[in-house]
C-alpha atoms as a PDB file:
ATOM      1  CA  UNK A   1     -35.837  24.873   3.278  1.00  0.00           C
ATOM      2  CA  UNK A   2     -34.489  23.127   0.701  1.00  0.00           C
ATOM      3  CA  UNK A   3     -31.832  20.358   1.679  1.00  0.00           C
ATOM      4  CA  UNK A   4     -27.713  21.078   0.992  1.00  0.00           C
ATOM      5  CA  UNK A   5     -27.974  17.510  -1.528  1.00  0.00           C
ATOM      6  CA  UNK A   6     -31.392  17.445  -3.189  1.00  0.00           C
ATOM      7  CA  UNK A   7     -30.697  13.657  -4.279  1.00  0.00           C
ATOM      8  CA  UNK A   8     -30.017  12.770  -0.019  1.00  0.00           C
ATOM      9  CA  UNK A   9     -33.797  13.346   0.011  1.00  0.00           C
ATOM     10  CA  UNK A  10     -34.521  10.539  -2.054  1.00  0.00           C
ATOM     11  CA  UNK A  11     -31.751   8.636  -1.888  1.00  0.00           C
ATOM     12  CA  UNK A  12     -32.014   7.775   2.353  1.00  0.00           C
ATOM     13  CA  UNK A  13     -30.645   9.581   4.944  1.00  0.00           C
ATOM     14  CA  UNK A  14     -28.328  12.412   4.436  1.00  0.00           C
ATOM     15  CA  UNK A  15     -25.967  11.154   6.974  1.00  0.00           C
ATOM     16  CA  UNK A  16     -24.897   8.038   4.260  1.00  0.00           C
ATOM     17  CA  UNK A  17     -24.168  10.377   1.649  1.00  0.00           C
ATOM     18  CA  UNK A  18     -21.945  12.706   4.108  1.00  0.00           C
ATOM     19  CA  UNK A  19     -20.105   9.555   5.240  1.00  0.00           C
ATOM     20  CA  UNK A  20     -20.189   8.158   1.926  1.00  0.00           C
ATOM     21  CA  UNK A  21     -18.606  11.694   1.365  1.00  0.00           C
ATOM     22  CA  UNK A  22     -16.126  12.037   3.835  1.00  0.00           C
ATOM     23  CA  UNK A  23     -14.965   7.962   3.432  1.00  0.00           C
ATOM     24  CA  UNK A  24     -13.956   8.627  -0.405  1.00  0.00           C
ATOM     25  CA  UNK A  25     -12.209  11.841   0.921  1.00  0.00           C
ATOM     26  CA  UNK A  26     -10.316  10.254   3.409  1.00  0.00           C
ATOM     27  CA  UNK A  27      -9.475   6.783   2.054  1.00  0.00           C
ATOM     28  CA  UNK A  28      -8.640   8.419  -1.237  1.00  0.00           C
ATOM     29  CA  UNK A  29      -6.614  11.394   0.917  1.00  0.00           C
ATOM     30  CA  UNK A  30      -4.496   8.415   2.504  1.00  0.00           C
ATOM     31  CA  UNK A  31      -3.946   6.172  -0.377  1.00  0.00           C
ATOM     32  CA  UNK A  32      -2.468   9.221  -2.050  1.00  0.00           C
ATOM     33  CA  UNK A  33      -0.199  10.144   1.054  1.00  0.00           C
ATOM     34  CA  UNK A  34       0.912   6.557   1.358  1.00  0.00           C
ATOM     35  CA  UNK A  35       2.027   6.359  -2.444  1.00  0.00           C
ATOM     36  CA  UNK A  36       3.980   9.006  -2.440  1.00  0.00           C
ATOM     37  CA  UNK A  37       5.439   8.312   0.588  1.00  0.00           C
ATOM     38  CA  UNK A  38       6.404   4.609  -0.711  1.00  0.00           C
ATOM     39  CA  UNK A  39       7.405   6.176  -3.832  1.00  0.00           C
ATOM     40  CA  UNK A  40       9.747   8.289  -2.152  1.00  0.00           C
ATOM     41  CA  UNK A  41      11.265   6.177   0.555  1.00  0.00           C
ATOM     42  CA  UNK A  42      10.924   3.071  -1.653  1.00  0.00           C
ATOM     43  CA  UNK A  43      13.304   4.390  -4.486  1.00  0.00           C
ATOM     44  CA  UNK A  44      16.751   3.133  -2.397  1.00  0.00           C
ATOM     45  CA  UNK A  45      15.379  -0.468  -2.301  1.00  0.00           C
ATOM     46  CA  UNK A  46      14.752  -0.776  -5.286  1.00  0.00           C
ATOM     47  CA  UNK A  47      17.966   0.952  -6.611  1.00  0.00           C
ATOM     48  CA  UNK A  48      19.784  -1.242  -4.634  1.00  0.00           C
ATOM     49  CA  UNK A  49      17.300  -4.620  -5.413  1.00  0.00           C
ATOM     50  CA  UNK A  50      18.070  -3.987  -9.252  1.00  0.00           C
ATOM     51  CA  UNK A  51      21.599  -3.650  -8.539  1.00  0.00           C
ATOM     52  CA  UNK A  52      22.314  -0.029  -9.295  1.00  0.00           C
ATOM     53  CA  UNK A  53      20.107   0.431 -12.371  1.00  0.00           C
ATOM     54  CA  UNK A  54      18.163   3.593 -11.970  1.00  0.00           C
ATOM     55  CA  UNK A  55      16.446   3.917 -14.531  1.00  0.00           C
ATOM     56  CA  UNK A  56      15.063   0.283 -13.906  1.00  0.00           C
ATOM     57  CA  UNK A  57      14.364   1.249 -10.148  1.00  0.00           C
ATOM     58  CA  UNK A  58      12.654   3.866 -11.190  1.00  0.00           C
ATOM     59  CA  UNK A  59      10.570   2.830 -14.084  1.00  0.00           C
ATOM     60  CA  UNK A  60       9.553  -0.050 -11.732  1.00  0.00           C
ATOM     61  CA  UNK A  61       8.775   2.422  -8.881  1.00  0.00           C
ATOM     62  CA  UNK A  62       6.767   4.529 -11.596  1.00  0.00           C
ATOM     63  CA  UNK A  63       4.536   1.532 -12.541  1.00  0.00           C
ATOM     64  CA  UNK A  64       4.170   0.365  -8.552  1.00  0.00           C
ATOM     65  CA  UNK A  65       2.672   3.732  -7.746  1.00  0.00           C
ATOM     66  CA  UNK A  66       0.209   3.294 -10.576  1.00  0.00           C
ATOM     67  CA  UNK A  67      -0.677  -0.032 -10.009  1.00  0.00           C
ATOM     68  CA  UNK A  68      -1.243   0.490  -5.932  1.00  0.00           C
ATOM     69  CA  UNK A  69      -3.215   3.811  -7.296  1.00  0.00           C
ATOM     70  CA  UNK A  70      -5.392   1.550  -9.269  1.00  0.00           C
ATOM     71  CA  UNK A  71      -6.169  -1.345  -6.689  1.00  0.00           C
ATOM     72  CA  UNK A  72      -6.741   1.090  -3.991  1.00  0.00           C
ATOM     73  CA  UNK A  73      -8.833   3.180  -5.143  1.00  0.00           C
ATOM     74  CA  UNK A  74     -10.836   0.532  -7.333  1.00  0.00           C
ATOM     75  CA  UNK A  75     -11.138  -0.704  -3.802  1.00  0.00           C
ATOM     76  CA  UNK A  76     -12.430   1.983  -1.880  1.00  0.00           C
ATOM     77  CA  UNK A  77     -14.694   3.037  -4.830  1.00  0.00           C
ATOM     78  CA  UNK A  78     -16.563  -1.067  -4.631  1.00  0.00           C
ATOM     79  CA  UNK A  79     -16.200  -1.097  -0.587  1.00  0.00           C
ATOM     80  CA  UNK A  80     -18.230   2.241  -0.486  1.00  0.00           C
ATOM     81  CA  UNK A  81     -21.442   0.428  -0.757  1.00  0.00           C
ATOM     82  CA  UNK A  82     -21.088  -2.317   1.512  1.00  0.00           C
ATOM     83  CA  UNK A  83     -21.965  -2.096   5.035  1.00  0.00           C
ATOM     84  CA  UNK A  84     -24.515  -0.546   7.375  1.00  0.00           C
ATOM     85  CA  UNK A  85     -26.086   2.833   6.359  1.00  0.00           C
ATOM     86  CA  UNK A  86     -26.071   5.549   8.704  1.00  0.00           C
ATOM     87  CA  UNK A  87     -29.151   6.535  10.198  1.00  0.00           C
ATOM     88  CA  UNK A  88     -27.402   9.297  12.800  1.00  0.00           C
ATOM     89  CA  UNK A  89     -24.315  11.005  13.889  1.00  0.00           C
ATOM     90  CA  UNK A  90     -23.108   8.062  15.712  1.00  0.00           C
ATOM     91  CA  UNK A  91     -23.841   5.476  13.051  1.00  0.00           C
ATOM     92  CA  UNK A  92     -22.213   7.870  10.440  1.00  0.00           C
ATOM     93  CA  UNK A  93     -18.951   7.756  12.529  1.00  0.00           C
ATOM     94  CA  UNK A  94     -18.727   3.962  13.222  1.00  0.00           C
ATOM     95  CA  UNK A  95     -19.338   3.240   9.472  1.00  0.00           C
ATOM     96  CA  UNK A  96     -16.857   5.989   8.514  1.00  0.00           C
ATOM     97  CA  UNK A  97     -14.839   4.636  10.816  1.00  0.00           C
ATOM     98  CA  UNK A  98     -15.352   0.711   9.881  1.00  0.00           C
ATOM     99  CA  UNK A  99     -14.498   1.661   6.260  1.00  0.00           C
ATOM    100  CA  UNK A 100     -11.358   3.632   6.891  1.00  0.00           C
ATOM    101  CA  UNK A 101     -10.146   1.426   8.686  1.00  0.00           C
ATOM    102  CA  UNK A 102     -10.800  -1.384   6.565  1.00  0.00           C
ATOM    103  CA  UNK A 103      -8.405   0.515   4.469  1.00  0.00           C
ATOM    104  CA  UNK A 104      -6.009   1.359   6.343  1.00  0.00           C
ATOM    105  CA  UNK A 105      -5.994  -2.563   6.707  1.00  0.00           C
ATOM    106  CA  UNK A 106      -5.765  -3.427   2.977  1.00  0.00           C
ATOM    107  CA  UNK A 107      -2.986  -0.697   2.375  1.00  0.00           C
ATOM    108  CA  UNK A 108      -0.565  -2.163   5.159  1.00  0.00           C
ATOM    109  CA  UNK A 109      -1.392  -5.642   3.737  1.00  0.00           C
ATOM    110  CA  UNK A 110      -0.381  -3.962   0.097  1.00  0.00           C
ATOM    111  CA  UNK A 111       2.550  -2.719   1.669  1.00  0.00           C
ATOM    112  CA  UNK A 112       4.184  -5.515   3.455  1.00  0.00           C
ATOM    113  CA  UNK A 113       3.331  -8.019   0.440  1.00  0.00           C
ATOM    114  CA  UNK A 114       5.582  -5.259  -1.684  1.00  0.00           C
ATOM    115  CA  UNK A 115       8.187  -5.523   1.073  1.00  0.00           C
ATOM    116  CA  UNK A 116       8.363  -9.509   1.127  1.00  0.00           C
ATOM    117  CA  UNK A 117       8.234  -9.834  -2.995  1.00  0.00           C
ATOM    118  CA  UNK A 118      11.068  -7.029  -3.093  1.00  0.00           C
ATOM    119  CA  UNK A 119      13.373  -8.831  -0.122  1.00  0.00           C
ATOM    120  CA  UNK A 120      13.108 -11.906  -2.074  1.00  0.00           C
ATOM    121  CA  UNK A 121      14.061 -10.176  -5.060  1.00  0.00           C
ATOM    122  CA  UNK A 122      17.492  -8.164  -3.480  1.00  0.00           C
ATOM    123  CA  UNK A 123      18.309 -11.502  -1.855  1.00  0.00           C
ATOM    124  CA  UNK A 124      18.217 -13.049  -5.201  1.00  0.00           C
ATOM    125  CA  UNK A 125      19.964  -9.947  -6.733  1.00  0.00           C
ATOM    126  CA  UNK A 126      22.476 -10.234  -3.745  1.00  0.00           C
ATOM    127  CA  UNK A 127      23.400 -14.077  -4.091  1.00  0.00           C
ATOM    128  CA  UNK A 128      24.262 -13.253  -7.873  1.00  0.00           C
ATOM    129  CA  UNK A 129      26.487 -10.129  -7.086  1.00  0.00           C
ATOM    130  CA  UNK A 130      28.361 -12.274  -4.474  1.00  0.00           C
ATOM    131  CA  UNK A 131      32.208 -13.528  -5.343  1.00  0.00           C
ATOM    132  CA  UNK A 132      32.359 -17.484  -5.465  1.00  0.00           C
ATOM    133  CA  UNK A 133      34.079 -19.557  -2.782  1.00  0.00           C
ATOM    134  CA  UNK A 134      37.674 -19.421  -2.851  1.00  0.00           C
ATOM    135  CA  UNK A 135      39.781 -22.468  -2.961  1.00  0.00           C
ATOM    136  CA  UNK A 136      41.982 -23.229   0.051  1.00  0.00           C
ATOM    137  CA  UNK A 137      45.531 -22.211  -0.023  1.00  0.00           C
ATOM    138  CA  UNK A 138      47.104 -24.295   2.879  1.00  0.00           C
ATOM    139  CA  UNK A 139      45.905 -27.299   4.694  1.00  0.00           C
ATOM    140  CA  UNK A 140      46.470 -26.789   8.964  1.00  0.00           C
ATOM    141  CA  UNK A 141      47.505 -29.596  10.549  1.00  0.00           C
ATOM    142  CA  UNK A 142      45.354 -30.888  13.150  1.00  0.00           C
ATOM    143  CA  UNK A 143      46.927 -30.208  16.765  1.00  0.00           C
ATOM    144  CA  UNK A 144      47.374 -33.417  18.791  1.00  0.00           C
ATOM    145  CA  UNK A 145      45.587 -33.778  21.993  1.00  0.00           C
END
């Protein structure tokens, strides 16, 4: 009986290629779902952080996606090879498991880092849009105790 993966016979055990398998899958399955959903969610703050210019917002929401496309998945594709190999069913889950969530680590780091360099930008954006101080118009008279 000939194997499903000819090369798993040479390569080591069949259960690192099916986790190698099913890691790309699913860490490339999430980064996908997580772009689009910061793409789509994101689009306000930015609108709002670039004070009203769409285009701008979205250009720079364009070139985020692209960019987080490109770390992540450069990421996942150099993690794959690090870590144990699994021997067996149970080894092939905790590695799977170790590597997805390793991920799922890296994207939520991504994310909030976006969120801090963005707040500092609105804030910025925000102090600019603001009127200046207005000069008194009266003087009250302290009350006498």
């Amino acid at each position: 009986m000939k194997p499903i993966l000819a090369f798993a016979e040479t390569t080591g055990s069949p259960f690192t290629v099916w986790t190698y398998l099913a890691y790309l899958t699913v860490s490339v399955a999430l980064t996908i779902w997580v772009a689009r959903t910061l793409h789509k969610n994101g689009r306000i703050f930015l609108v709002d952080s670039f004070l009203g210019n769409q285009p701008l917002a979205d250009s720079v929401n364009h070139l985020l996606v692209v960019g987080f496309y490109l770390i992540n998945i450069g990421f996942v594709t150099l993690a794959l090879k690090y870590g144990d190999k699994a021997a067996d069913a149970q080894s092939a889950l905790e590695t799977l498991s170790s590597k997805v969530g390793l991920v799922l680590v890296v994207l939520g780091i991504m994310h909030f880092f976006n969120l801090f360099v963005f707040a500092k930008m609105r804030r910025r954006a925000s102090q600019h849009r603001s009127l200046p101080p207005v000069l008194p118009q009266a003087y009250a008279r302290p009350a006498h105790m």
